[in-house]
PDB file of N, CA and C in Angstrom:
ATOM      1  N   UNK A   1     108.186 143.047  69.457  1.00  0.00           N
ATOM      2  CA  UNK A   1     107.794 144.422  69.221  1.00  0.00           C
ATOM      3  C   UNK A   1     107.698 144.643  67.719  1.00  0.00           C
ATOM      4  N   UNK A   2     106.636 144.901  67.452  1.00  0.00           N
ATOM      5  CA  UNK A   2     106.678 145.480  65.751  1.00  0.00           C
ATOM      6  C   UNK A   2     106.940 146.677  65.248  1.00  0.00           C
ATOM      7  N   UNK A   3     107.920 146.554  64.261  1.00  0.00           N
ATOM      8  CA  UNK A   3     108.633 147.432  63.870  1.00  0.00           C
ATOM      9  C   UNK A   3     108.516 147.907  62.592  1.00  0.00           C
ATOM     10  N   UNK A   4     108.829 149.609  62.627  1.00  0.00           N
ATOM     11  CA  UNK A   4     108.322 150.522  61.085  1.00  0.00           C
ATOM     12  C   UNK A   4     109.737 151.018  60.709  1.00  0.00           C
ATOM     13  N   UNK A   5     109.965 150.596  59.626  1.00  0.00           N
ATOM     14  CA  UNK A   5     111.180 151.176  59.469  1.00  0.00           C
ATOM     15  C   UNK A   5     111.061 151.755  58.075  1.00  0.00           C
ATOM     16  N   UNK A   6     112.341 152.982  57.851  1.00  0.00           N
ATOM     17  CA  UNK A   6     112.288 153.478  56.111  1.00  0.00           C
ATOM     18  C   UNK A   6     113.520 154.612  56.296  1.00  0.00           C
ATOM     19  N   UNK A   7     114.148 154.820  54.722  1.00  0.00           N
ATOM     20  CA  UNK A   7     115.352 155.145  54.753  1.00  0.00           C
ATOM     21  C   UNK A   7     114.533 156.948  54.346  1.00  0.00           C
ATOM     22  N   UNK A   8     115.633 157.606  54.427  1.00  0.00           N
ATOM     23  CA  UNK A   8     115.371 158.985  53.984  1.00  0.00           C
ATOM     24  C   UNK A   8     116.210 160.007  53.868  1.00  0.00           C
ATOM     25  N   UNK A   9     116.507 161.012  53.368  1.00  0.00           N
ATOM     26  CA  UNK A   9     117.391 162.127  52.894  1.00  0.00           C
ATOM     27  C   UNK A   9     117.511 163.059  54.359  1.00  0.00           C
ATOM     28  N   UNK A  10     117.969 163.205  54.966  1.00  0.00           N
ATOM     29  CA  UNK A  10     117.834 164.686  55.855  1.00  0.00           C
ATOM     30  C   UNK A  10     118.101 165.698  55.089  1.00  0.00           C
ATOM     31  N   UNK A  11     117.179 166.871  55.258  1.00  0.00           N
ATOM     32  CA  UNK A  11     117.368 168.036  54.328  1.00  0.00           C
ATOM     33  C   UNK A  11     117.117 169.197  55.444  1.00  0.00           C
ATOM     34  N   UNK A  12     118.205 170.274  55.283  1.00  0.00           N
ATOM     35  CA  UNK A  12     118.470 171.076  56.127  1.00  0.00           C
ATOM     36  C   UNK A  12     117.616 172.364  56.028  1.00  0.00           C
ATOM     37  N   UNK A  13     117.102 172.884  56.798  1.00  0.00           N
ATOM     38  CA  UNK A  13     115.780 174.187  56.385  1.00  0.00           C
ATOM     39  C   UNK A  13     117.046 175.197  57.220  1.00  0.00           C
ATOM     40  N   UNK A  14     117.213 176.348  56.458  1.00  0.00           N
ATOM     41  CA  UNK A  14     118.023 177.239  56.257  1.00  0.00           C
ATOM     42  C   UNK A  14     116.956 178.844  57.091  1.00  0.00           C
ATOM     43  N   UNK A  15     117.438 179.793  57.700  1.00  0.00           N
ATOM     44  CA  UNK A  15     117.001 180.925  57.762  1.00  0.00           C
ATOM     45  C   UNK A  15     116.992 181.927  57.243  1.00  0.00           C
ATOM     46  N   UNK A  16     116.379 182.872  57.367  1.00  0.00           N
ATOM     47  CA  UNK A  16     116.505 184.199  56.603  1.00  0.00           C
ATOM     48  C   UNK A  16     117.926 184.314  56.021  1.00  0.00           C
ATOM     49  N   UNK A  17     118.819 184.782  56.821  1.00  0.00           N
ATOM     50  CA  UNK A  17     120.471 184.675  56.659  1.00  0.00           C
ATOM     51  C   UNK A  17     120.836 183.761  56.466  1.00  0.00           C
ATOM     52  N   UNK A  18     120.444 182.659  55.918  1.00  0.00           N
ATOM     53  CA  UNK A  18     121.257 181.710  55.406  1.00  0.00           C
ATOM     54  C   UNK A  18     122.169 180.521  56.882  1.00  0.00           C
ATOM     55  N   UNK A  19     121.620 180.832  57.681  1.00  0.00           N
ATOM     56  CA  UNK A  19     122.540 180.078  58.909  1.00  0.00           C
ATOM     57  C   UNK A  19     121.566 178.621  58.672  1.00  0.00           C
ATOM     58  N   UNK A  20     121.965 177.954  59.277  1.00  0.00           N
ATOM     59  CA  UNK A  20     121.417 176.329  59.525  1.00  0.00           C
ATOM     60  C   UNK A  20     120.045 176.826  60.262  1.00  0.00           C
ATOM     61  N   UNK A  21     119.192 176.360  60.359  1.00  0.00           N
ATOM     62  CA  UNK A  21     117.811 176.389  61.429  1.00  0.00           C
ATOM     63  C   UNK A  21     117.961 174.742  62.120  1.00  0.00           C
ATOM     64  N   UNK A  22     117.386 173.990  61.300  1.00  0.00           N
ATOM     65  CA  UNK A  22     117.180 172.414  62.181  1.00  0.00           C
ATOM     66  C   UNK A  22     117.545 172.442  60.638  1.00  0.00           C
ATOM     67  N   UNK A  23     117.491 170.636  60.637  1.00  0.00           N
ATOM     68  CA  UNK A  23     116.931 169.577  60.329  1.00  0.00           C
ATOM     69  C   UNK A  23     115.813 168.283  59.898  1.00  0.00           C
ATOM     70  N   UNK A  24     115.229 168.575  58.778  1.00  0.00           N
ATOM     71  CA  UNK A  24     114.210 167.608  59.119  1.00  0.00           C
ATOM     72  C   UNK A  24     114.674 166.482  57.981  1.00  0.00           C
ATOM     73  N   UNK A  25     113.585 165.031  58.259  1.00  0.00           N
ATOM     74  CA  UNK A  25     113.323 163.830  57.661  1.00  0.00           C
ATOM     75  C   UNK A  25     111.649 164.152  57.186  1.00  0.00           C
ATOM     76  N   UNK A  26     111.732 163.492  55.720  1.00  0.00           N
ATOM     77  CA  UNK A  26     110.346 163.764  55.481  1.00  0.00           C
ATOM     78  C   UNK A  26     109.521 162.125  55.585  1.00  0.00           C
ATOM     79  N   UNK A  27     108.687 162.315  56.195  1.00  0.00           N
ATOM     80  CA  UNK A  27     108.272 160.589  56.680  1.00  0.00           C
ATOM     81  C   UNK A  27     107.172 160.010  55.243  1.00  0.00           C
ATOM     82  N   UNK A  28     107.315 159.039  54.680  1.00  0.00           N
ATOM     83  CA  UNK A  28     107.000 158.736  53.360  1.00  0.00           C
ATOM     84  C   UNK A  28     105.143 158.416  53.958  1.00  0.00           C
ATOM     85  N   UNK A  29     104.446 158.074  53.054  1.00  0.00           N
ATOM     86  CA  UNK A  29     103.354 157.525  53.574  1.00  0.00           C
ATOM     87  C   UNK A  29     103.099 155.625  53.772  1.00  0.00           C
ATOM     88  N   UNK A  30     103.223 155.839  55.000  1.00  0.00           N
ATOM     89  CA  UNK A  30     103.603 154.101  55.087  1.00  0.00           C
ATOM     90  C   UNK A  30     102.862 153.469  54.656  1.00  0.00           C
ATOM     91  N   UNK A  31     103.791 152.038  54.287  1.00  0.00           N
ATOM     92  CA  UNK A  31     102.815 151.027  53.433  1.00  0.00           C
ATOM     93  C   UNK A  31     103.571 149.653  54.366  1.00  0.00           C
ATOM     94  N   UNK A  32     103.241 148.510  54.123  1.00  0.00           N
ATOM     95  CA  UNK A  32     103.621 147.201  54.500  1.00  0.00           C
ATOM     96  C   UNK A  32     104.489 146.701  54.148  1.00  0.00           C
ATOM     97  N   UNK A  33     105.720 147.423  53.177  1.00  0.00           N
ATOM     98  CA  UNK A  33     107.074 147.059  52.838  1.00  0.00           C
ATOM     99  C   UNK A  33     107.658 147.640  54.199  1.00  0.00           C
ATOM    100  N   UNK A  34     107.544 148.735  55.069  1.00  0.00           N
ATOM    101  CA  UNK A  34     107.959 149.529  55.896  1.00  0.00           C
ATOM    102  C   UNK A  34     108.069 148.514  56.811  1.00  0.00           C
ATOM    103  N   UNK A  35     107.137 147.785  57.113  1.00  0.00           N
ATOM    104  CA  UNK A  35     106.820 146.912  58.178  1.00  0.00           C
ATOM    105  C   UNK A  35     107.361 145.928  58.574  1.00  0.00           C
ATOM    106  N   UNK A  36     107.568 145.240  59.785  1.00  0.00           N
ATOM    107  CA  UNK A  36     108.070 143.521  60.004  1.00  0.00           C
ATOM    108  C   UNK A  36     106.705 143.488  60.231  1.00  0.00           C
ATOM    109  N   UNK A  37     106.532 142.475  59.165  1.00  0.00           N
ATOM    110  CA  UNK A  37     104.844 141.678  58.937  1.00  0.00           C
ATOM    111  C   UNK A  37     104.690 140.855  59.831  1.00  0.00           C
ATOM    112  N   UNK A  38     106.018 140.208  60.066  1.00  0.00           N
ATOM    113  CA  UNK A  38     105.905 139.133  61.221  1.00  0.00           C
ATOM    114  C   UNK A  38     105.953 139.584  62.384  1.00  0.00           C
ATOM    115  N   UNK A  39     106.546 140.574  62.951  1.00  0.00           N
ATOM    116  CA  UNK A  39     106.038 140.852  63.990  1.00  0.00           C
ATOM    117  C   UNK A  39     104.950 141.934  64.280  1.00  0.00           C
ATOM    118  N   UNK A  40     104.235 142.405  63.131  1.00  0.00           N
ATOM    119  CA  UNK A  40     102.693 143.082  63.260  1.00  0.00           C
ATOM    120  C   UNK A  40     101.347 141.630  63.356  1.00  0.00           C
ATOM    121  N   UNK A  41     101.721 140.276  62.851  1.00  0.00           N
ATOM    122  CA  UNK A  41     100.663 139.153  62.850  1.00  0.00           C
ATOM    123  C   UNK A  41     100.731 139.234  64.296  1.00  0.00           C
ATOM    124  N   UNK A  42     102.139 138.993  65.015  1.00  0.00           N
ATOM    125  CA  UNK A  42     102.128 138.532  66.223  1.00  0.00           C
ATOM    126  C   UNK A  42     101.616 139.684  67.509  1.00  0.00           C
ATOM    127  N   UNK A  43     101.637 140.645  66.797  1.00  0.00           N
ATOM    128  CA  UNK A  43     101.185 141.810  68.019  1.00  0.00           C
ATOM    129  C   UNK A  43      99.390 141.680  68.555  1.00  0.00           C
ATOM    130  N   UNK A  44      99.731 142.056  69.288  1.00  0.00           N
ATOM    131  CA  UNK A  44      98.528 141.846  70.064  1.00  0.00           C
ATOM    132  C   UNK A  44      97.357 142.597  69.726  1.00  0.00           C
ATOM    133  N   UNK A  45      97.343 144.186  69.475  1.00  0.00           N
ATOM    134  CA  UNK A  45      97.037 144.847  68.820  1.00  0.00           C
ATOM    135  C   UNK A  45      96.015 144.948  67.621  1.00  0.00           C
ATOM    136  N   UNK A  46      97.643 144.716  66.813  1.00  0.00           N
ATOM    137  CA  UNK A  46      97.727 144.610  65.087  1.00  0.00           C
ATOM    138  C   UNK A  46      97.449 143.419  64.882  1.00  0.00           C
ATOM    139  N   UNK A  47      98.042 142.453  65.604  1.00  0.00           N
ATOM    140  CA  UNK A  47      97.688 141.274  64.725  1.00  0.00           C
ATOM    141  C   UNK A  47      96.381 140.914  63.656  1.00  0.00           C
ATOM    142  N   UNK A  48      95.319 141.081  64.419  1.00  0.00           N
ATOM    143  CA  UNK A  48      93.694 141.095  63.570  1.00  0.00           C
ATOM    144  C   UNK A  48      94.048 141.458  62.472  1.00  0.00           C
ATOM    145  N   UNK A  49      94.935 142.935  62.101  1.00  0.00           N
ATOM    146  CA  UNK A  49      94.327 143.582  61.301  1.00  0.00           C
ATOM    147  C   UNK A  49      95.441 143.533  60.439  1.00  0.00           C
ATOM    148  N   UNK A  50      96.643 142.575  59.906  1.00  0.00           N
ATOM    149  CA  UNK A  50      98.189 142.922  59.763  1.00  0.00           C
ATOM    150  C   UNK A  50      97.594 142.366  58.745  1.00  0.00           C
ATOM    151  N   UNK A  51      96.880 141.506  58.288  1.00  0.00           N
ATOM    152  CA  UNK A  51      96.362 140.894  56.713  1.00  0.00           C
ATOM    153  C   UNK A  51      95.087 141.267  56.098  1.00  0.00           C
ATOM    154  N   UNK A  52      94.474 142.080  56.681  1.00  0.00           N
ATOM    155  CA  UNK A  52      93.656 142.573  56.439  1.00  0.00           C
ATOM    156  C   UNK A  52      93.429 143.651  55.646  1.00  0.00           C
ATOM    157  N   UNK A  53      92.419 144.640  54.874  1.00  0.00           N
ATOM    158  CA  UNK A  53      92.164 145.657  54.107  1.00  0.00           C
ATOM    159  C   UNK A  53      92.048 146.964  54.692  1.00  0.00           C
ATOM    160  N   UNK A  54      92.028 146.912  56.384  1.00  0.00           N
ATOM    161  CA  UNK A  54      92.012 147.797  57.494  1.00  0.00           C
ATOM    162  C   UNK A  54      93.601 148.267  57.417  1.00  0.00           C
ATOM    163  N   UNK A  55      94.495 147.457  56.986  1.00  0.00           N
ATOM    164  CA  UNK A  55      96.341 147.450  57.707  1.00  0.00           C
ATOM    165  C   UNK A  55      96.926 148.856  57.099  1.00  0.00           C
ATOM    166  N   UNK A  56      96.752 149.739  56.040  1.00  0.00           N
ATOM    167  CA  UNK A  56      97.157 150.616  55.544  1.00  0.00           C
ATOM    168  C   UNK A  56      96.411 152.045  56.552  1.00  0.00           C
ATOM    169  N   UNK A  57      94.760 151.889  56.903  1.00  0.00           N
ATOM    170  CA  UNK A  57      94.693 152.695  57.757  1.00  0.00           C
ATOM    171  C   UNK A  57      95.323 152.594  58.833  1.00  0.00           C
ATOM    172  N   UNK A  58      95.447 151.686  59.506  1.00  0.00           N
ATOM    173  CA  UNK A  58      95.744 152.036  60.693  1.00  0.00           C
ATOM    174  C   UNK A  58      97.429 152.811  60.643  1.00  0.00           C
ATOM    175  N   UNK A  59      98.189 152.126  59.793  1.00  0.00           N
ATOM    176  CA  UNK A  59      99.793 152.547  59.339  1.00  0.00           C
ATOM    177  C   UNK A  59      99.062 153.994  59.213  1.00  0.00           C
ATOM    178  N   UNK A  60      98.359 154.866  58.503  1.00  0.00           N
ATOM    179  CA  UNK A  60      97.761 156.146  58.279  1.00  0.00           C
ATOM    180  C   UNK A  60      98.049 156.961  59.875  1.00  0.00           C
ATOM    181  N   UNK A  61      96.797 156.262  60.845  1.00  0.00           N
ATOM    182  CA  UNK A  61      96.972 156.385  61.582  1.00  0.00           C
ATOM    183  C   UNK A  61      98.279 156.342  62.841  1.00  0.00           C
ATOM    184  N   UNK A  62      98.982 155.197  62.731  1.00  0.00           N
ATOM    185  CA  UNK A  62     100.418 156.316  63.347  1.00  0.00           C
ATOM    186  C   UNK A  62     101.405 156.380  62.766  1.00  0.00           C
ATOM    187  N   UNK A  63     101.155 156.734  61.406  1.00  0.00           N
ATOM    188  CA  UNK A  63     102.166 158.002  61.441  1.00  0.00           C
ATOM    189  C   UNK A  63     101.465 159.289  61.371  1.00  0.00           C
ATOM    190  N   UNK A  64     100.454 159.657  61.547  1.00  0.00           N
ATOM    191  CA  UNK A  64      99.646 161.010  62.333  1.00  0.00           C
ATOM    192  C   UNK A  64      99.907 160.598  63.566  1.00  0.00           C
ATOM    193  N   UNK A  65      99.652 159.715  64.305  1.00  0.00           N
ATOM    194  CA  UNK A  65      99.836 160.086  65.738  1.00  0.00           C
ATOM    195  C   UNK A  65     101.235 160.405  66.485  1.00  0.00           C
ATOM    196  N   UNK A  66     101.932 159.620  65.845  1.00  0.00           N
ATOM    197  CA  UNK A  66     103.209 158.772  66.698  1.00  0.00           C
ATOM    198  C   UNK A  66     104.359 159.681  65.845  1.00  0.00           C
ATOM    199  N   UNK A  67     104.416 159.740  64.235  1.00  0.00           N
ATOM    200  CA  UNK A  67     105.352 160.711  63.457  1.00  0.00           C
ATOM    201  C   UNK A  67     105.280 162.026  63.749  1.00  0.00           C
ATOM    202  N   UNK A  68     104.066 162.263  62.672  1.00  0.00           N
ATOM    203  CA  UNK A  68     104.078 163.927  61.840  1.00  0.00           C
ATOM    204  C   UNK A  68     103.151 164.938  62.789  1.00  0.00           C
ATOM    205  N   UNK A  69     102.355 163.988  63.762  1.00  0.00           N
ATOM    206  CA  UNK A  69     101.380 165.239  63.990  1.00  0.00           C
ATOM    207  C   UNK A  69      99.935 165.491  62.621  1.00  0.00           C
ATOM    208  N   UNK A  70      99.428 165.957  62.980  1.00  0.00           N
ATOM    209  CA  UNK A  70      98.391 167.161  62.225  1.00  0.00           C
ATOM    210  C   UNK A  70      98.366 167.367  60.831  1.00  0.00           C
ATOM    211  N   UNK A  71      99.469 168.536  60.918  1.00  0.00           N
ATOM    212  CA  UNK A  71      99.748 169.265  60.124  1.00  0.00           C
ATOM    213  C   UNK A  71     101.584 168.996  58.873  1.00  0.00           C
ATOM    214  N   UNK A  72     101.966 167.912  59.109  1.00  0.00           N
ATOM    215  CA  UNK A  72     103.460 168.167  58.788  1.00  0.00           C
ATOM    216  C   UNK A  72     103.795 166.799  58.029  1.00  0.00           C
ATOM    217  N   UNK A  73     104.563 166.569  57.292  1.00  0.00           N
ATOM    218  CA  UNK A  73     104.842 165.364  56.758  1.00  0.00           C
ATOM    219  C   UNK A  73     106.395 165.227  57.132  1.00  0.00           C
ATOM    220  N   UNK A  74     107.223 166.034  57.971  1.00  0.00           N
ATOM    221  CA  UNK A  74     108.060 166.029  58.600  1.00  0.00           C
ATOM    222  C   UNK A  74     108.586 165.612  60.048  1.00  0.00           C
ATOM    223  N   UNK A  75     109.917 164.659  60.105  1.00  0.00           N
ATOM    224  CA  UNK A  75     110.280 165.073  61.589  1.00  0.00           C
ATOM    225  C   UNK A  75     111.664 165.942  61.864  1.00  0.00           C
ATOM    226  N   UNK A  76     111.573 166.899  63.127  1.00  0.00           N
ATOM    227  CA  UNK A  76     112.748 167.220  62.998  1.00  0.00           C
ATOM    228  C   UNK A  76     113.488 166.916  64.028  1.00  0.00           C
ATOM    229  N   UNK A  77     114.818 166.892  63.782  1.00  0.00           N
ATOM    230  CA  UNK A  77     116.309 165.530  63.795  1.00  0.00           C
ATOM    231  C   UNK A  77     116.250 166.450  65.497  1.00  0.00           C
ATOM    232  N   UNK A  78     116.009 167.409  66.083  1.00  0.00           N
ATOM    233  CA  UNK A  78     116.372 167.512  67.382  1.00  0.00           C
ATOM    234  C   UNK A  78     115.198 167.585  68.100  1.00  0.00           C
ATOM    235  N   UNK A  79     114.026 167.200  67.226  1.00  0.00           N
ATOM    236  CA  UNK A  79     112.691 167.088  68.207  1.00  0.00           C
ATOM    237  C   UNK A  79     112.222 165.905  67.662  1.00  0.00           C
ATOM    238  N   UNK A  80     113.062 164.937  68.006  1.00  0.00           N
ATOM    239  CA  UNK A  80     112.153 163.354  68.103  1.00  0.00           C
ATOM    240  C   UNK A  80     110.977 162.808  68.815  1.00  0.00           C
ATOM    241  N   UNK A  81     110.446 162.349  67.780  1.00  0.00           N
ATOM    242  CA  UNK A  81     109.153 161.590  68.903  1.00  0.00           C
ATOM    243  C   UNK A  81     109.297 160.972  69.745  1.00  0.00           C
ATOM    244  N   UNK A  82     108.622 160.317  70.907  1.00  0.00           N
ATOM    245  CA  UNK A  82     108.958 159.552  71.690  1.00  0.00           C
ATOM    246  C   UNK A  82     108.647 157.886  70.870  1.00  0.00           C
ATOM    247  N   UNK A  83     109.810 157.079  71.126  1.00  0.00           N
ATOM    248  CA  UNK A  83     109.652 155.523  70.438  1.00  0.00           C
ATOM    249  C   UNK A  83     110.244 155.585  69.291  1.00  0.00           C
ATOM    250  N   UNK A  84     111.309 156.735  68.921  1.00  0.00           N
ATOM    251  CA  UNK A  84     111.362 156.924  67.478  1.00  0.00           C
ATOM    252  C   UNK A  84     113.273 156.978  67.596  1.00  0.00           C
ATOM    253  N   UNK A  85     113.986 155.879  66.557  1.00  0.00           N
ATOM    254  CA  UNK A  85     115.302 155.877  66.483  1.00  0.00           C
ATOM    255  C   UNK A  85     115.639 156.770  64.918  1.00  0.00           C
ATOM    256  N   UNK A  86     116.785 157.102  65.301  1.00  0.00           N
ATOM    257  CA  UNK A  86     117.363 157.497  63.987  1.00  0.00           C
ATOM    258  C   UNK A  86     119.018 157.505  63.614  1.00  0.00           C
ATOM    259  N   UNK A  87     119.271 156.315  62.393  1.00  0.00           N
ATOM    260  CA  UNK A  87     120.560 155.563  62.353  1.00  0.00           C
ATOM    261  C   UNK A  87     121.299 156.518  61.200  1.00  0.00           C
ATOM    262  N   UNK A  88     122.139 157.586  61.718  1.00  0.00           N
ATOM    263  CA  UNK A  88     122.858 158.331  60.579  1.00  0.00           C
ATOM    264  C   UNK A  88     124.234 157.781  59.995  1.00  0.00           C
ATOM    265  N   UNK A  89     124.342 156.970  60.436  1.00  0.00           N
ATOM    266  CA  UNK A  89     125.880 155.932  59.914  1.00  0.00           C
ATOM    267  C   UNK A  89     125.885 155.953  58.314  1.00  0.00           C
ATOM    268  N   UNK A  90     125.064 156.280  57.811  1.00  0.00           N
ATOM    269  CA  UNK A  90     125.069 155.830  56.112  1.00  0.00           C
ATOM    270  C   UNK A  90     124.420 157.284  55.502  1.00  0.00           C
ATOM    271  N   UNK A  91     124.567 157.106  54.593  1.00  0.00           N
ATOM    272  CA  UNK A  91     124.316 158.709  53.027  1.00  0.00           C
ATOM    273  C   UNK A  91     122.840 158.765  53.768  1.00  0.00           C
ATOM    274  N   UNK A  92     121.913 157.987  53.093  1.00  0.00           N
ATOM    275  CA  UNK A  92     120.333 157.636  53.720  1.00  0.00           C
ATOM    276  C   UNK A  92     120.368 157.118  55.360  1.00  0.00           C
ATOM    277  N   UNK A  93     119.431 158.410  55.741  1.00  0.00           N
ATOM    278  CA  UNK A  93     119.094 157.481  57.591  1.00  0.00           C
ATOM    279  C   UNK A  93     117.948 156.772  57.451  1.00  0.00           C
ATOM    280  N   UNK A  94     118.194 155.780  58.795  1.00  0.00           N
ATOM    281  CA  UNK A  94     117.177 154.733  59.333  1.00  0.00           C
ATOM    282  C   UNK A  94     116.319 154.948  60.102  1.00  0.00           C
ATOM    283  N   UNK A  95     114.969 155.090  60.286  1.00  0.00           N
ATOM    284  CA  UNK A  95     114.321 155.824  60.938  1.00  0.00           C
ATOM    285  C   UNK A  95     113.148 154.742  61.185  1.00  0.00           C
ATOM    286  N   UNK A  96     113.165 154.423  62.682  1.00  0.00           N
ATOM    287  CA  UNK A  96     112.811 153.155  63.472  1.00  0.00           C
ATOM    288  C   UNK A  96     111.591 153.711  64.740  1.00  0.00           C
ATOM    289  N   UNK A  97     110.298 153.097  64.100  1.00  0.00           N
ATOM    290  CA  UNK A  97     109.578 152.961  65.251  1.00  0.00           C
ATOM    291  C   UNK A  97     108.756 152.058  65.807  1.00  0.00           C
ATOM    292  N   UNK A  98     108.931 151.986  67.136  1.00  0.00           N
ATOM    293  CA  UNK A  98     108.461 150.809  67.710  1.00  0.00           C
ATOM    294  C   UNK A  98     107.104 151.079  67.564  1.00  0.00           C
ATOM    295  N   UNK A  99     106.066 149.755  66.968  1.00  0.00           N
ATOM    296  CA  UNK A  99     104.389 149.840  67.239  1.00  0.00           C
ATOM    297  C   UNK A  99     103.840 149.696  68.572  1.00  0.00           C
TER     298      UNK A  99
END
């Protein structure tokens, strides 16, 4: 399974009154450090395109589909995507998705 991974800050979005609202992670714009290269050659998929000049669009492409959506460069921590982990054990979380 090929895997996207990248560390990130959770930063808390606050309400009018000051109470907690959610949570979000801001998702970086992926590049091929993010990536297991070795297992994007081997995907069935990706493979074609994992060395190729195409490999940054398609990374474009999900994280619009599969992350942020549309409109948002955000995810938030109680509305996860589907395929999407998130490792809070450390200062920076791990934020894991399967291709």
């Amino acid at each position: 399974m090929a895997r996207i991974s990248f560390k990130a800050k959770i930063e808390p979005v606050y309400n009018a009154d000051e109470t907690l609202a959610y949570q979000v992670i801001r998702v970086p714009v992926l590049e091929r450090r993010h990536c297991d290269m070795h297992a994007f050659r081997q995907h069935p998929k990706y493979g074609p395109y994992a060395n190729s000049d195409l490999f940054p669009g398609i990374l474009s492409r999900i994280r619009k589909d599969r992350l942020v959506g549309q409109y948002g460069n955000t995810i938030r921590m109680d509305r996860l995507p589907a395929g999407v982990s998130v490792d809070t054990s450390g200062f920076l979380v791990v934020v894991s998705l399967d291709a």
